[in-house]
N, C-alpha and C. Protein backbone atom coordinates (compact mmCIF):
# COMPACT_ATOMS: atom_id res chain seq x y z
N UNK A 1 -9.68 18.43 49.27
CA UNK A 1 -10.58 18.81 48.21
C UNK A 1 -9.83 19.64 47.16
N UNK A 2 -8.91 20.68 47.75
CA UNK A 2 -8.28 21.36 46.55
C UNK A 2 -7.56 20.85 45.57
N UNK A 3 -6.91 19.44 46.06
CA UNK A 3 -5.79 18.49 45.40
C UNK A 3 -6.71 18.31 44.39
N UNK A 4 -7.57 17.59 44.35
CA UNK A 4 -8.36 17.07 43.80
C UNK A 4 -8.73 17.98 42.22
N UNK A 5 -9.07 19.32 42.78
CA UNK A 5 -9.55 20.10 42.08
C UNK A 5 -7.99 20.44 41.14
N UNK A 6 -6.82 20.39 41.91
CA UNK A 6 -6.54 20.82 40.84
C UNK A 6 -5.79 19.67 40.31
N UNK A 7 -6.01 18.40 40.29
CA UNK A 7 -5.53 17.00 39.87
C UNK A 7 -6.64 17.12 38.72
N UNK A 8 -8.02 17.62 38.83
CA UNK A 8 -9.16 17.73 37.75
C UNK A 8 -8.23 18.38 36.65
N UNK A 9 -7.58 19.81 36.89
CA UNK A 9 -7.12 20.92 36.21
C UNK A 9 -6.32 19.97 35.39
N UNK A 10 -5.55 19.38 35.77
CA UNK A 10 -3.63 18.80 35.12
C UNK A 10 -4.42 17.68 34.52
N UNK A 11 -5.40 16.94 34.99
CA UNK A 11 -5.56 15.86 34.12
C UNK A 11 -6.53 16.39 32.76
N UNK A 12 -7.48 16.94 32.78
CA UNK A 12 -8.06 18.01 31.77
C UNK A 12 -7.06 18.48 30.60
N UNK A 13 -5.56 19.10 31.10
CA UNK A 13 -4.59 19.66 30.46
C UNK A 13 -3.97 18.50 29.92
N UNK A 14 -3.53 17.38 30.39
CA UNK A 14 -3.06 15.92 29.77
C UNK A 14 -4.21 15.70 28.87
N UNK A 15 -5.47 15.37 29.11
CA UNK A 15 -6.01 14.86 27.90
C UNK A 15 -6.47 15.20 26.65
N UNK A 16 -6.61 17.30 27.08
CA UNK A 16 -7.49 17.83 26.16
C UNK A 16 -6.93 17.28 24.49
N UNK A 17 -5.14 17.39 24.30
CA UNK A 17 -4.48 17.27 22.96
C UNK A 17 -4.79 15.77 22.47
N UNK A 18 -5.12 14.69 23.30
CA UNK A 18 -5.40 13.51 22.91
C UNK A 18 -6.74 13.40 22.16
N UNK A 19 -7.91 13.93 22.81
CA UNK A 19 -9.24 14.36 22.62
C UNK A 19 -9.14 15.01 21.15
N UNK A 20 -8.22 16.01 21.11
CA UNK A 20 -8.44 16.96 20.00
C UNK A 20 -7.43 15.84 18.79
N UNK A 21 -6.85 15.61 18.79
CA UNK A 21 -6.16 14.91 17.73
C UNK A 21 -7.50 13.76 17.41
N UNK A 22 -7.93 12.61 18.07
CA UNK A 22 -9.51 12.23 17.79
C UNK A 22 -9.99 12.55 16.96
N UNK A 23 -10.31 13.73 17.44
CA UNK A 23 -11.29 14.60 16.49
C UNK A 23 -10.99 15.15 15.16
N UNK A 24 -9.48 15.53 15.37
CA UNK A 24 -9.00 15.94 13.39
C UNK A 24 -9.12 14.37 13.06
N UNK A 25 -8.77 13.20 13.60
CA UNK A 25 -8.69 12.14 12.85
C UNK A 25 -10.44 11.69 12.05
N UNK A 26 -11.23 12.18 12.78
CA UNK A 26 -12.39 11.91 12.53
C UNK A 26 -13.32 12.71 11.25
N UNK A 27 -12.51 14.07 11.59
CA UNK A 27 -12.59 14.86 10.76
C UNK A 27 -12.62 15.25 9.38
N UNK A 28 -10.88 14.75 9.42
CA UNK A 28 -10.56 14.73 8.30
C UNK A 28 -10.90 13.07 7.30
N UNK A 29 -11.39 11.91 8.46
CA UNK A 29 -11.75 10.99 7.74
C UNK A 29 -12.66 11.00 7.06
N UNK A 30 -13.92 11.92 7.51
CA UNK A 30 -15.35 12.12 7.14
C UNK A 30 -14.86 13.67 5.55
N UNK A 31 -13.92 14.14 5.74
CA UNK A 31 -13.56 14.95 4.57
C UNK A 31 -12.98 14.24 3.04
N UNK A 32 -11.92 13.16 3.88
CA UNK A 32 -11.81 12.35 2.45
C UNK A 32 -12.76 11.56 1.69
N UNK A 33 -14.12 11.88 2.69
CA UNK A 33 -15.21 10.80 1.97
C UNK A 33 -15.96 11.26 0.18
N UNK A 34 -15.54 10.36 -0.43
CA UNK A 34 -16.53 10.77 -1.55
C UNK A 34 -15.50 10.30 -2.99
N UNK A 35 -15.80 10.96 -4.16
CA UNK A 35 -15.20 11.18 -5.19
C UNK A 35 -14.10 12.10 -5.53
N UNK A 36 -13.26 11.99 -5.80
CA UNK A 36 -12.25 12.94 -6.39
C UNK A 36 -11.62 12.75 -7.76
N UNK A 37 -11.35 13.13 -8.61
CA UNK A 37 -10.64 13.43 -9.93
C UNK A 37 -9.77 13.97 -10.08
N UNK A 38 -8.67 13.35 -10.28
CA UNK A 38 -7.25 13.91 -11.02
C UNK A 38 -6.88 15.01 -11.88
N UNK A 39 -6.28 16.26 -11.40
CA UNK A 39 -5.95 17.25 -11.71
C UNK A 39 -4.46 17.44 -12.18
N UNK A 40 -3.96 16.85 -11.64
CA UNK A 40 -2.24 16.68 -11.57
C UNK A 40 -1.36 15.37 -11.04
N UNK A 41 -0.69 15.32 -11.98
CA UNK A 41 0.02 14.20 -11.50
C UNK A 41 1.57 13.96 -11.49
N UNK A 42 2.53 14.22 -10.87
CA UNK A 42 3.49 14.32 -11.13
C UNK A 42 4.98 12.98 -10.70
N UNK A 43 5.32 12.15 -11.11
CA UNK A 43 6.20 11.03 -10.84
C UNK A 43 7.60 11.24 -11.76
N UNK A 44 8.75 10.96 -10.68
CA UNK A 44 9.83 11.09 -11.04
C UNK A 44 10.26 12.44 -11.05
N UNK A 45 9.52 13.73 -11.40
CA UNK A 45 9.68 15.13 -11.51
C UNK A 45 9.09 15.18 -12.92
N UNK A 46 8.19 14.67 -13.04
CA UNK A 46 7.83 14.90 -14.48
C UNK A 46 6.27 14.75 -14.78
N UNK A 47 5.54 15.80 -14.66
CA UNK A 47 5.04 16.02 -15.30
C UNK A 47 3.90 15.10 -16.20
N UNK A 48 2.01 14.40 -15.63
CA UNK A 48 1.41 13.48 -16.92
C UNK A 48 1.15 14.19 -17.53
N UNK A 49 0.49 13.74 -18.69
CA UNK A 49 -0.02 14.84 -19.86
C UNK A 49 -2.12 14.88 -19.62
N UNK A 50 -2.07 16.65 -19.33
CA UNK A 50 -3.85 16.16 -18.62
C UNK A 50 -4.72 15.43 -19.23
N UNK A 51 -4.75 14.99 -20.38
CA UNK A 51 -5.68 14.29 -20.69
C UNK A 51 -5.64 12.76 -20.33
N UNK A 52 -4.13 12.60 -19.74
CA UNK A 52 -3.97 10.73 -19.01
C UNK A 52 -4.43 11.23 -17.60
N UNK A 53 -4.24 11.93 -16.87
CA UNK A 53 -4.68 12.34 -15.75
C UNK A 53 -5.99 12.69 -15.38
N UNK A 54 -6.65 12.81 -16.38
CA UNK A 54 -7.98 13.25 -15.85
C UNK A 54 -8.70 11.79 -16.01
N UNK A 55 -8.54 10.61 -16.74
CA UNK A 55 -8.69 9.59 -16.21
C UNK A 55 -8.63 8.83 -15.09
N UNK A 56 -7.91 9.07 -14.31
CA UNK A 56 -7.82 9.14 -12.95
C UNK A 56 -8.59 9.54 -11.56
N UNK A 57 -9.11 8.05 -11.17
CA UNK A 57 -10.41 9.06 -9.80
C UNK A 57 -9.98 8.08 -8.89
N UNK A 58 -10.42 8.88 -7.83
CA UNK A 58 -9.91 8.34 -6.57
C UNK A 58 -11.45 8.41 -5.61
N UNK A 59 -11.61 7.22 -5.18
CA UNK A 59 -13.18 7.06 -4.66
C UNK A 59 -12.77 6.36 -2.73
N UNK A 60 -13.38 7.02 -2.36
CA UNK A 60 -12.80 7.08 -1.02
C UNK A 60 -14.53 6.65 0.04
N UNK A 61 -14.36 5.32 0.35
CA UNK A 61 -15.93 5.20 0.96
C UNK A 61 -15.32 4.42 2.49
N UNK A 62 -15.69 4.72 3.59
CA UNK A 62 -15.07 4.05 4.92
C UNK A 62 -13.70 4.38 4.98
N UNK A 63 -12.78 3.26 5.15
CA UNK A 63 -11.52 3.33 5.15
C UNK A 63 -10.90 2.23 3.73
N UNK A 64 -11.99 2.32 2.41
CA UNK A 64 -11.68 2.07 1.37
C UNK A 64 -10.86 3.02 0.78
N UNK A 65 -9.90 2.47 -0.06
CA UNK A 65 -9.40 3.40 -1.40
C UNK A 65 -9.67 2.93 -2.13
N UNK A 66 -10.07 3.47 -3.35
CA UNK A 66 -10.11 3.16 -4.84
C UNK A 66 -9.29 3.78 -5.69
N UNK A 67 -8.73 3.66 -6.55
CA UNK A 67 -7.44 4.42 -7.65
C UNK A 67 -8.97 3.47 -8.86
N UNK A 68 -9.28 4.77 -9.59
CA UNK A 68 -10.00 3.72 -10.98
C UNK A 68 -9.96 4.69 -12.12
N UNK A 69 -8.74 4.07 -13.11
CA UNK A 69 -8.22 4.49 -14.43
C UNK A 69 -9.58 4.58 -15.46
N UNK A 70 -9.50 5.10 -15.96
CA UNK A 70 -10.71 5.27 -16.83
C UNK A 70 -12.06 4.41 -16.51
N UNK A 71 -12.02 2.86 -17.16
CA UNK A 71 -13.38 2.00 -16.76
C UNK A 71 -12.94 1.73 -15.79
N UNK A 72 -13.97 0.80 -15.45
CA UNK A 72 -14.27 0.00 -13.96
C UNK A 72 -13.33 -1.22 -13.60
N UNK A 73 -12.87 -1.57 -14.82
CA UNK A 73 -12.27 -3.01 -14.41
C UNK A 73 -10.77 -2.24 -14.89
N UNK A 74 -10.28 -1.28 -14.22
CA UNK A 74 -8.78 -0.92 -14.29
C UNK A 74 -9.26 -0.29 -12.48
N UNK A 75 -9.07 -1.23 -11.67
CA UNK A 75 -9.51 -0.70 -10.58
C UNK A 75 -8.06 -1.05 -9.34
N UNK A 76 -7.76 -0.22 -8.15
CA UNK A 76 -6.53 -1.03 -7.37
C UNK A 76 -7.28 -0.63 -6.27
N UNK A 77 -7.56 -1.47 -5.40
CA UNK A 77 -8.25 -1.57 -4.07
C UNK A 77 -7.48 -1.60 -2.54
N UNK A 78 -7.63 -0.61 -2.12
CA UNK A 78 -6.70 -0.54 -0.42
C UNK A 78 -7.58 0.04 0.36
N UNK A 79 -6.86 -0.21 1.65
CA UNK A 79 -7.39 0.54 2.87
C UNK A 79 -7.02 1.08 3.34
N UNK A 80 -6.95 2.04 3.96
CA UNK A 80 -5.98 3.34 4.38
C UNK A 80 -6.18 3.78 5.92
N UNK A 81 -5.23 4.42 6.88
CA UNK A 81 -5.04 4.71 7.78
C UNK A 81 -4.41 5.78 7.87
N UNK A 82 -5.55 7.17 8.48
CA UNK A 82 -4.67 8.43 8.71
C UNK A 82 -3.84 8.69 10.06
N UNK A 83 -3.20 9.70 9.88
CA UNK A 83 -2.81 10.42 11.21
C UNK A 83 -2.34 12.15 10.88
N UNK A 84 -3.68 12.67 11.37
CA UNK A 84 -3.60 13.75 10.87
C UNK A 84 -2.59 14.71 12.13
N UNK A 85 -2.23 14.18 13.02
CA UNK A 85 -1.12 14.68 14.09
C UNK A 85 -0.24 14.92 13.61
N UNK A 86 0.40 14.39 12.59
CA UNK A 86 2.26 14.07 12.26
C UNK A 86 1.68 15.33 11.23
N UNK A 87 3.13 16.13 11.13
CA UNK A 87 3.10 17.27 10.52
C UNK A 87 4.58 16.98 9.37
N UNK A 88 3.81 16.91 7.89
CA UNK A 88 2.82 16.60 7.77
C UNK A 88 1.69 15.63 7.76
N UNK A 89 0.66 15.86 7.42
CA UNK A 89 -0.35 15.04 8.07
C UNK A 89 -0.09 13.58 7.54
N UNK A 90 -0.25 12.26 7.99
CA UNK A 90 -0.11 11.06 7.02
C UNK A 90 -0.84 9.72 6.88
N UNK A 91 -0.65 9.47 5.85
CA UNK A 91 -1.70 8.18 5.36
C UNK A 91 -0.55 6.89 4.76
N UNK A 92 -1.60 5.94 5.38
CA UNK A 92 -0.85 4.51 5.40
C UNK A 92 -1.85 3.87 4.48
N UNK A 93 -1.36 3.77 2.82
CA UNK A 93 -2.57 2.99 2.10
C UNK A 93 -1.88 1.30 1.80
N UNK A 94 -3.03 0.79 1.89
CA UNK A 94 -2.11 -0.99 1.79
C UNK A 94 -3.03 -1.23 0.94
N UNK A 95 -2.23 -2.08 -0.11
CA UNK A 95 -3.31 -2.56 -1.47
C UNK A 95 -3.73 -4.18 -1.02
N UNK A 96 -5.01 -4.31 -1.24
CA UNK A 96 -5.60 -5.29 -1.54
C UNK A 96 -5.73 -6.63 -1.89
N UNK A 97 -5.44 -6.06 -3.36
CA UNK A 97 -5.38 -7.11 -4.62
C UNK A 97 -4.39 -6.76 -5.45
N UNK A 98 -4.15 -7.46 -6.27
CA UNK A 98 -3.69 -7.24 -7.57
C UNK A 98 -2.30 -7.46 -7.55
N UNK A 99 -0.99 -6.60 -8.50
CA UNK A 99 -0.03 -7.08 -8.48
C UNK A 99 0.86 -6.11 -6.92
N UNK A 100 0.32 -5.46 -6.55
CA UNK A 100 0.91 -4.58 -5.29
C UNK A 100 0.19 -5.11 -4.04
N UNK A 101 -0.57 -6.04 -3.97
CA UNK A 101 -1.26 -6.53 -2.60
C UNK A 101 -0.31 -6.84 -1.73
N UNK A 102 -0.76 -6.40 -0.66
CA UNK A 102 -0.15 -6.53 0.90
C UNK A 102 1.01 -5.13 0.82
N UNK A 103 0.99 -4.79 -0.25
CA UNK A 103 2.38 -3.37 -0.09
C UNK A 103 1.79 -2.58 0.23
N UNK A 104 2.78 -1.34 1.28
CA UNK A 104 1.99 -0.43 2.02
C UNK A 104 2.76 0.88 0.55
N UNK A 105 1.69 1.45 0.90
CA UNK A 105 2.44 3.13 0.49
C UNK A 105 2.41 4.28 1.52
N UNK A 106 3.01 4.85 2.01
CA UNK A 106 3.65 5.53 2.63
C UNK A 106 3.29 7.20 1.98
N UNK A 107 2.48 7.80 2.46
CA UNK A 107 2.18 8.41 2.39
C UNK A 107 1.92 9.77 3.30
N UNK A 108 1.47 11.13 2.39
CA UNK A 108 1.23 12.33 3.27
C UNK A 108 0.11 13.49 2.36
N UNK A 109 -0.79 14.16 3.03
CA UNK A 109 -2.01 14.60 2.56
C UNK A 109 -2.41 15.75 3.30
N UNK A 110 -2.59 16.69 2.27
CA UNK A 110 -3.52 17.52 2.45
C UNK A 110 -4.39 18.25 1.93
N UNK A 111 -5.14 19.14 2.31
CA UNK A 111 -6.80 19.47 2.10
C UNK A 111 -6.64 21.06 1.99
N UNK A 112 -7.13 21.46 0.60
CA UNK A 112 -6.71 23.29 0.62
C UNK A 112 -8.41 23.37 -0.47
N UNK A 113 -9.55 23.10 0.77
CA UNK A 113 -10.73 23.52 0.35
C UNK A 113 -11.30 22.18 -0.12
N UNK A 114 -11.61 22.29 -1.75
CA UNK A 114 -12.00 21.24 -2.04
C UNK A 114 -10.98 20.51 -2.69
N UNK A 115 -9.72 20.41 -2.72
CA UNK A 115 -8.57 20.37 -3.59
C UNK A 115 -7.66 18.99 -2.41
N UNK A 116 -7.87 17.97 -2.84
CA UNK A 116 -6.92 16.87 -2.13
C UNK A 116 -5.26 16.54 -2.78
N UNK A 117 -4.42 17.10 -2.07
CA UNK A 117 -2.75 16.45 -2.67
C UNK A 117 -2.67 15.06 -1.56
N UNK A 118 -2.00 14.39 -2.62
CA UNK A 118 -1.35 13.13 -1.63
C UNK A 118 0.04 12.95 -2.55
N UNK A 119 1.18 12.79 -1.52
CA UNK A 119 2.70 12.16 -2.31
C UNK A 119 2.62 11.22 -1.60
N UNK A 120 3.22 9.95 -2.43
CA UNK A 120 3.19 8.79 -1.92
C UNK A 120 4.71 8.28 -2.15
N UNK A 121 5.10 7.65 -1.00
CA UNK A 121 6.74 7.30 -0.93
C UNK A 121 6.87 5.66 -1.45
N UNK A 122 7.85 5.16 -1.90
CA UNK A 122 7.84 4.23 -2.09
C UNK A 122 8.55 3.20 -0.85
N UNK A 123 9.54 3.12 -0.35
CA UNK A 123 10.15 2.78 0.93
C UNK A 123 10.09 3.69 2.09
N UNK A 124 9.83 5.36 1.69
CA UNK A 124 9.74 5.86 2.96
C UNK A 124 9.01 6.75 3.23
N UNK A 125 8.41 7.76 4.09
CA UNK A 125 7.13 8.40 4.34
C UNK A 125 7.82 9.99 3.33
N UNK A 126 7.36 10.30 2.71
CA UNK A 126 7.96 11.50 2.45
C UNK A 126 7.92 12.91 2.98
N UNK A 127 8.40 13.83 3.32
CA UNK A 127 8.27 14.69 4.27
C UNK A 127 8.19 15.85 3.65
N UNK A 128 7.92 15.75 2.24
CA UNK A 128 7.34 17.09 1.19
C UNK A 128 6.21 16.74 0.21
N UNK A 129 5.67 17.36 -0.34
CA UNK A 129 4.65 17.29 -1.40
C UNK A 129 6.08 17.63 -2.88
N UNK A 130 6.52 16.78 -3.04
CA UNK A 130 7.28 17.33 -4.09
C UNK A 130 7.89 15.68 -4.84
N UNK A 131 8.36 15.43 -6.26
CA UNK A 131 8.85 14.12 -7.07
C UNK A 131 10.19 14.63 -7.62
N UNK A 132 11.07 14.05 -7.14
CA UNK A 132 12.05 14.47 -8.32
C UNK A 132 12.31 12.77 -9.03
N UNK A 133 13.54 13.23 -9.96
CA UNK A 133 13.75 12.15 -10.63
C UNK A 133 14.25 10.98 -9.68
N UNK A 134 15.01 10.87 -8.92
CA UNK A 134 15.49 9.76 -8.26
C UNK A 134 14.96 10.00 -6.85
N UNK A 135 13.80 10.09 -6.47
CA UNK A 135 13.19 9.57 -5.07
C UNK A 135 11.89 8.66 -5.43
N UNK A 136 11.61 8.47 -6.69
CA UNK A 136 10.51 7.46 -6.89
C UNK A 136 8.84 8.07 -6.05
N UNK A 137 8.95 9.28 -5.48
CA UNK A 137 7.67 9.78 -5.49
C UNK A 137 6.56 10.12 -6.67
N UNK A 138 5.12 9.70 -5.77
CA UNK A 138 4.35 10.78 -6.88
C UNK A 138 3.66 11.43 -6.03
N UNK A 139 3.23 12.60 -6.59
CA UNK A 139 2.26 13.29 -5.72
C UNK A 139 1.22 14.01 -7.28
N UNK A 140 0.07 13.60 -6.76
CA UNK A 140 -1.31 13.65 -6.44
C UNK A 140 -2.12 14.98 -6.35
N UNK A 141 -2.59 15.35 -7.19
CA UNK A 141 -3.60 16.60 -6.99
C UNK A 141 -5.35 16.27 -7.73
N UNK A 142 -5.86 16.03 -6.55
CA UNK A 142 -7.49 15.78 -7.03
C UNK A 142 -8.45 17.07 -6.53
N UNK A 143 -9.34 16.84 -7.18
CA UNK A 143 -10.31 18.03 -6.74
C UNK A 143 -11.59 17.28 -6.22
N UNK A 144 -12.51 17.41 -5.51
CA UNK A 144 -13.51 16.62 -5.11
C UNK A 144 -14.54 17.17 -6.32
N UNK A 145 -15.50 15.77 -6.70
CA UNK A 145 -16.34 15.76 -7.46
C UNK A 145 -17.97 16.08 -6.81
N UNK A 146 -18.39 17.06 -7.20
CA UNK A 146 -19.47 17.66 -6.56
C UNK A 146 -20.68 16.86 -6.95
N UNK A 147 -21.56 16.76 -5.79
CA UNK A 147 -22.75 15.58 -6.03
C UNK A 147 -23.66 16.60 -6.61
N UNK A 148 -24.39 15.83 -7.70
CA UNK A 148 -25.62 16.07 -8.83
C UNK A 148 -26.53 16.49 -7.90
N UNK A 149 -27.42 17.59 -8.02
CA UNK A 149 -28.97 17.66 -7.13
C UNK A 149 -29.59 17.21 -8.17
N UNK A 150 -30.35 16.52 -7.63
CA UNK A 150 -31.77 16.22 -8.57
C UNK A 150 -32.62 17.59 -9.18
N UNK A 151 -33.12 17.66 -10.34
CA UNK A 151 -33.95 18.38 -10.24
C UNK A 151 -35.60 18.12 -10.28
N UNK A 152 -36.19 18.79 -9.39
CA UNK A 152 -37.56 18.83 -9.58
C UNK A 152 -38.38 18.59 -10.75
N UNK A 153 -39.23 17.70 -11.19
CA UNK A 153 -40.11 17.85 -12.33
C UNK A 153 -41.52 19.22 -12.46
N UNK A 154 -40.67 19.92 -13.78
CA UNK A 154 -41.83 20.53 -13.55
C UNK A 154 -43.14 20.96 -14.36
């Protein structure tokens, strides 16, 4: 009986980190949900100018991505896969359609409130939030777009 009990203990201790990684994955999937808008944008080490950047939204529904440039029909469509374990945390977006379909981007993300960064690698996962001129990164600063309440008629 004691084996047992403490075979309960060690196997409890093996699974709890599996369980808990789950759960940030779930977590943080249900956090990227919604609207976000472009705050910053930086490629090559340089710097957009905010008024091209704030054109920029990023609409995040399931394990959809959306990238949509000003109107509707400047749209790039992927699906994405986190892993919020790997430090830092990372996202696998694969496009859709268009002229980048079937290419993955290589990616890494994180969450400081309501404030989303993502750098995205071009051949390889990048292991900073940072672009210089010759690594072909960009990284990404959105803010989440807060939902309208209705108001009451009165």
């Amino acid at each position: 009986m004691r084996t047992l009990v403490v075979l309960g203990y060690v196997l409890a201790g093996v699974c709890t980190p599996f369980a808990l990684g789950a759960g940030d994955a779930k977590s943080d999937q249900a956090k990227l949900q919604g609207t976000w808008v472009a705050v910053s944008l930086v490629e090559k080490g340089k710097a957009e100018p905010p008024d091209r950047v704030r054109t920029l939204k990023l609409i995040i529904m399931g394990n959809k991505y959306i990238y949509q440039l000003g109107s509707d029909d400047k749209r790039f469509v992927a699906t994405f896969k986190i892993d919020p374990t790997t430090k830092p945390k990372s996202m696998d977006v694969v496009f859709d359609a268009g002229p980048l379909k079937g290419k993955t981007m290589k990616s890494i993300y994180a969450f400081d409130g309501d404030e989303l960064r993502i750098c995205g690698g071009r051949d390889k996962r990048p292991s900073e939030f940072s672009s210089t001129q010759g690594d072909g990164e960009i990284v990404f600063t959105f803010i989440r777009v807060k939902k309208q309440r209705a108001e009451s008629p009165k």
